[in-house]
Protein backbone atom coordinates (compact mmCIF):
# COMPACT_ATOMS: atom_id res chain seq x y z
CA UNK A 1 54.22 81.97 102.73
CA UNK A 2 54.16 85.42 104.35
CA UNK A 3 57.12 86.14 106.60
CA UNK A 4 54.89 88.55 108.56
CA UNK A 5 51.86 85.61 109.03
CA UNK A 6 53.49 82.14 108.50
CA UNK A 7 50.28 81.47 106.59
CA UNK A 8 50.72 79.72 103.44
CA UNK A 9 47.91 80.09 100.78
CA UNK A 10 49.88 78.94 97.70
CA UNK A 11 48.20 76.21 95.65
CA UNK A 12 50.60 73.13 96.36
CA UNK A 13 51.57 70.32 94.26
CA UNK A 14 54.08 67.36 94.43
CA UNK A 15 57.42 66.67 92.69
CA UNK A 16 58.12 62.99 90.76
CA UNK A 17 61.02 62.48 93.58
CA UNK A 18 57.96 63.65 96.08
CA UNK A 19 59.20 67.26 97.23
CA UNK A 20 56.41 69.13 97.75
CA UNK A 21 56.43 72.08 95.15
CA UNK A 22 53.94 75.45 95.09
CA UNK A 23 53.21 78.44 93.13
CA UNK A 24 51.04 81.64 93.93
CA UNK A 25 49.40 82.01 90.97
CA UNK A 26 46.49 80.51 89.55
CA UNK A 27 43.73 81.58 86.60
CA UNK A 28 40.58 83.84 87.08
CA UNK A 29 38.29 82.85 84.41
CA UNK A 30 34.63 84.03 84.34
CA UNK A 31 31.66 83.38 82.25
CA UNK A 32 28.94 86.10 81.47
CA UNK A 33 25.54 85.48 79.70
CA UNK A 34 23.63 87.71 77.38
CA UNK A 35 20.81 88.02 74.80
CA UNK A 36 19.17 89.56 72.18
CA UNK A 37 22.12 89.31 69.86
CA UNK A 38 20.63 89.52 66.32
CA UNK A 39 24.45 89.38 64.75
CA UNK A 40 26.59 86.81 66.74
CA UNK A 41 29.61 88.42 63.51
CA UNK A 42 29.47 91.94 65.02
CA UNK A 43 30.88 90.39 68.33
CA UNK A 44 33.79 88.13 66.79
CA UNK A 45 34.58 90.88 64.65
CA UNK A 46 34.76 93.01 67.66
CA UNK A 47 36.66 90.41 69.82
CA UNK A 48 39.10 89.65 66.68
CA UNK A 49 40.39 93.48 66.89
CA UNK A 50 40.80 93.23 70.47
CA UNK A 51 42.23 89.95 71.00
CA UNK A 52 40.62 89.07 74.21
CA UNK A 53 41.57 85.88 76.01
CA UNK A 54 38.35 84.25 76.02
CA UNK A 55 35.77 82.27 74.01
CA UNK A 56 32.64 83.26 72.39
CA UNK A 57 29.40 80.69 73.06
CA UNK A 58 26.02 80.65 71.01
CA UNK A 59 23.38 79.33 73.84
CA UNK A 60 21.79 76.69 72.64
CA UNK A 61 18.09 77.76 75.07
CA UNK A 62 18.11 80.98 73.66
CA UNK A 63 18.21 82.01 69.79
CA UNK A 64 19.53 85.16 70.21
CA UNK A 65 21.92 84.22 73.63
CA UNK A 66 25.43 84.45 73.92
CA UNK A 67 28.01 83.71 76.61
CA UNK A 68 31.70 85.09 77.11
CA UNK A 69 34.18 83.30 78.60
CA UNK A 70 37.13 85.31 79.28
CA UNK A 71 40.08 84.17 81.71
CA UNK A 72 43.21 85.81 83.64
CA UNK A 73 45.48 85.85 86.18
CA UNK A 74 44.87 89.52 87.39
CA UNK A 75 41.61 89.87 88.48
CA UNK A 76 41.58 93.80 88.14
CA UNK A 77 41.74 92.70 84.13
CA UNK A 78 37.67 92.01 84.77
CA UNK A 79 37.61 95.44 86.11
CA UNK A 80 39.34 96.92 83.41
CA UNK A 81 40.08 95.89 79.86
CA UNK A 82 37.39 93.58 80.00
CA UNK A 83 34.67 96.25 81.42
CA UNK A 84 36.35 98.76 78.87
CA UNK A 85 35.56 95.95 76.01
CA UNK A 86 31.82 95.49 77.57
CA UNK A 87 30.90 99.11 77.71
CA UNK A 88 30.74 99.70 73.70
CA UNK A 89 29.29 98.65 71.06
CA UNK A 90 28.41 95.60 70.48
CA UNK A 91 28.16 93.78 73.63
CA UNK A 92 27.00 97.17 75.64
CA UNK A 93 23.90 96.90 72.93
CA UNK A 94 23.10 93.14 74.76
CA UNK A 95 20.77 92.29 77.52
CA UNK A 96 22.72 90.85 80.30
CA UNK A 97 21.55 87.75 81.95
CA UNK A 98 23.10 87.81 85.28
CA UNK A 99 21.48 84.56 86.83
CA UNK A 100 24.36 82.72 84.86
CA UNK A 101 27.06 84.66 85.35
CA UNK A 102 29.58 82.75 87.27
CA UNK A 103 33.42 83.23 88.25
CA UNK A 104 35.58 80.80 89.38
CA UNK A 105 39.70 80.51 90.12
CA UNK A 106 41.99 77.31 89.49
CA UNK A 107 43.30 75.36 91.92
CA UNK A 108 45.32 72.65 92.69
CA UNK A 109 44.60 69.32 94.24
CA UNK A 110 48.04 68.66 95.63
CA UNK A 111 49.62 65.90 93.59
CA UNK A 112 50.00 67.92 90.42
CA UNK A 113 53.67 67.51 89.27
CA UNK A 114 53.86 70.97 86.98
CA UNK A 115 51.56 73.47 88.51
CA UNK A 116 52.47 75.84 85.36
CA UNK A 117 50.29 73.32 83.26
CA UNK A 118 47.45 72.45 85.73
CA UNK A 119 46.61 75.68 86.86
CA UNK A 120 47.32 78.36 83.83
CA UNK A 121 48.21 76.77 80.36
CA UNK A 122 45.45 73.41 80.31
CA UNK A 123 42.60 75.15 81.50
CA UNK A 124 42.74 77.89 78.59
CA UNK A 125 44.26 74.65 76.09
CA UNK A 126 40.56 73.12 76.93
CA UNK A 127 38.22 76.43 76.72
CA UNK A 128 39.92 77.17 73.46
CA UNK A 129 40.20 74.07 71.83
CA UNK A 130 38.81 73.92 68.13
CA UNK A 131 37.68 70.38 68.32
CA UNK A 132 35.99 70.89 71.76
CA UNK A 133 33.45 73.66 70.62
CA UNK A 134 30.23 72.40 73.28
CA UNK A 135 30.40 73.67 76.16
CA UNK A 136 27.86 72.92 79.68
CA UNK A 137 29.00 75.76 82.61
CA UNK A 138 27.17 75.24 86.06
CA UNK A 139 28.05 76.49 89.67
CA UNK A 140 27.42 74.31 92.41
CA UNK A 141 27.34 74.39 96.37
CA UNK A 142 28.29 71.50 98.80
CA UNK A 143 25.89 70.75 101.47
CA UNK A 144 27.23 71.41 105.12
CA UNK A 145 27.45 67.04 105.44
CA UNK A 146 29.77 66.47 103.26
CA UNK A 147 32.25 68.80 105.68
CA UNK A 148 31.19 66.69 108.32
CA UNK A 149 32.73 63.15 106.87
CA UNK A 150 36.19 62.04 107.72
CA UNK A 151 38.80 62.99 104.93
CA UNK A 152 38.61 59.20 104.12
CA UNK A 153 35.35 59.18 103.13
CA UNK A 154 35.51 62.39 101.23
CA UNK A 155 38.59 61.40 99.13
CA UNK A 156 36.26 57.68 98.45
CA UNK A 157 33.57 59.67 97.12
CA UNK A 158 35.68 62.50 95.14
CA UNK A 159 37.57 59.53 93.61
CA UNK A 160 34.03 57.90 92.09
CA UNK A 161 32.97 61.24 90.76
CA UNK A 162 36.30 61.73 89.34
CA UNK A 163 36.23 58.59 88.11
CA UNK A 164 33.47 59.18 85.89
CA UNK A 165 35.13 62.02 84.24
CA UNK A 166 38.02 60.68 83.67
CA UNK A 167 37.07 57.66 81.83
CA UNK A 168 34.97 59.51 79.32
CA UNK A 169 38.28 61.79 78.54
CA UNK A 170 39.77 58.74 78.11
CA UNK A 171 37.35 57.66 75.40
CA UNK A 172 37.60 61.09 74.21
CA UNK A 173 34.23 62.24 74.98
CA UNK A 174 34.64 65.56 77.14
CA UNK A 175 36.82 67.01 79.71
CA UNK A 176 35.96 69.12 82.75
CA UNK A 177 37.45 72.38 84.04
CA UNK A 178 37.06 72.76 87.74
CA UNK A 179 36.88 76.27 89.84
CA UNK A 180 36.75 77.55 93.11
CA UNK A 181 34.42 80.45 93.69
CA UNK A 182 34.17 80.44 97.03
CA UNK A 183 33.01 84.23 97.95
CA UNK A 184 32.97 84.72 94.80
CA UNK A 185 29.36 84.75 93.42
CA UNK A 186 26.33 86.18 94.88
CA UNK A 187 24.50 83.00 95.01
CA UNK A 188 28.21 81.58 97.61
CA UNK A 189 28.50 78.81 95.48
CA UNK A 190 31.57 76.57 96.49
CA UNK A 191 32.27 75.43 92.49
CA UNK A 192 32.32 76.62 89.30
CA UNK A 193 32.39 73.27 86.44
CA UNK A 194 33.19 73.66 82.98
CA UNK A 195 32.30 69.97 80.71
CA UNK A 196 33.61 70.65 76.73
CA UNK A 197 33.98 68.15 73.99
CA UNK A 198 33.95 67.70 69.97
CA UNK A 199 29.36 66.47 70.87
CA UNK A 200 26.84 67.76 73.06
CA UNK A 201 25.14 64.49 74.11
CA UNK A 202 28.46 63.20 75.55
CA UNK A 203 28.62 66.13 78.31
CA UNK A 204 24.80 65.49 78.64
CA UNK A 205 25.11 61.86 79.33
CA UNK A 206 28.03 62.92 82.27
CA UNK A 207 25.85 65.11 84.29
CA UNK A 208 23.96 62.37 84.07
CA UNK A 209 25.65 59.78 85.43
CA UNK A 210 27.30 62.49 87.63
CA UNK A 211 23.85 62.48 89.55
CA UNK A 212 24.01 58.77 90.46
CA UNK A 213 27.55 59.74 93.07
CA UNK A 214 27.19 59.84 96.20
CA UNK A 215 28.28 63.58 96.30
CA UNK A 216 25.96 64.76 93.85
CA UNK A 217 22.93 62.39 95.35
CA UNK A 218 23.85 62.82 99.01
CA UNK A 219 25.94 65.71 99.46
CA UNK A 220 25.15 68.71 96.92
CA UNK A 221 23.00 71.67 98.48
CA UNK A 222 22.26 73.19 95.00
CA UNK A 223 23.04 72.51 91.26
CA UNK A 224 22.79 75.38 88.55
CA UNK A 225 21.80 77.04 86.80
CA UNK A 226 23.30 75.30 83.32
CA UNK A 227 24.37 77.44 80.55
CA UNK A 228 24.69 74.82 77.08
CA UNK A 229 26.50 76.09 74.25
CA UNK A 230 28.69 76.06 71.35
CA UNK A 231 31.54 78.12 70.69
CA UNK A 232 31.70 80.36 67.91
CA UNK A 233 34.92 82.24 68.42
CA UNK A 234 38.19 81.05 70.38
CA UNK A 235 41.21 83.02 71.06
CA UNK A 236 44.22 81.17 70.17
CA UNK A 237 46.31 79.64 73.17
CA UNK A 238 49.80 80.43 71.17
């Protein structure tokens, strides 16, 4: 909290004995499509030598489409080391696709008892996990009625979708990463989702039943696009 504006915008998060607890940081991570790669090797080659926090995906729609999925706490590192990366050869010899780009932020939900964990270190633990290599990545927007229910109702219907996801990490299917992009993307999205896990039907078969919730069926403005991958090339997370 600002001493000049009282106004507190740190993501919050609760203590074991209850004490509220908060930290002003949270991760940046952004996901940018291209194609006609003809040699997926140049690229890990090239991200090897410059150790980039990030992932590499193959798209699954597109023989010769990629996706990079690079993450930070600074968002000037987008503007800089990452541009610097993009603007040689080979990635600056790729066709962008910008209808799937999509950037998001971390964020807490308030009941998160190490915000260290939740908001920086699992988030790039799941993206560059070995035995999670598929990946689905969609934006979505809430429609203007689900603002309008009380915060009863919304926590009901965020608890079944949640729900859902949780019980297939339990059974070790897939596990999400959620964003925040709000202003963010052309398109003012309110979410960025990431689903990964060891198969691609799993993540599949959650959008699925995803669309049977009353916020997707009821309350969801606009869904997509999907990118579907499989990653290639991880950075390590140690």
């Amino acid at each position: 909290m600002t001493e000049t504006t009282g106004l507190d915008i740190r993501e919050k998060g609760r203590a074991a004995d209850g004490r509220e607890i908060a930290l002003d940081r949270r991760l940046f991570m952004q996901l940018l499509a291209f194609g006609d790669c003809r040699d997926t090797a140049l690229l890990t080659a090239a991200l090897d030598e410059y150790h980039l926090p990030g992932v590499l995906y193959a798209d699954i729609n597109d023989p010769r489409g990629i996706a990079l999925l690079t993450f930070s706490e600074d968002p000037d590192f987008f503007l800089s080391d990452l541009r610097t990366f993009l603007s040689h050869p080979p990635f600056a010899d790729l066709l962008p696709k910008p209808e799937l780009t999509m950037l998001g932020r971390t964020y807490a939900l308030g009941y998160e008892d190490d915000l260290v964990r939740a908001l920086l270190d699992r988030p790039r633990e799941k993206v560059c996990n070995p035995a999670m290599p598929w990946a689905i990545w969609y934006p979505l927007r809430r429609a203007g009625s689900f603002e309008q229910l009380s915060a009863q109702e919304q926590r009901t219907i965020l608890m079944e979708h949640g729900g859902i996801g949780m019980a297939y990490g339990r059974a070790g299917y897939g596990t999400d990463i959620r964003l925040m992009c709000h202003g963010l993307d052309k398109n003012d999205n309110d979410f960025v989702v990431g689903l990964v896990g060891p198969d691609l039907y799993p993540l599949s078969s959650i959008v699925q039943r995803m669309r049977k919730t009353k916020q997707t069926s009821l309350h969801l403005e606009r869904l997509g696009p999907f990118f579907t991958g499989k990653a290639i090339w991880q950075a390590p997370t140690s």
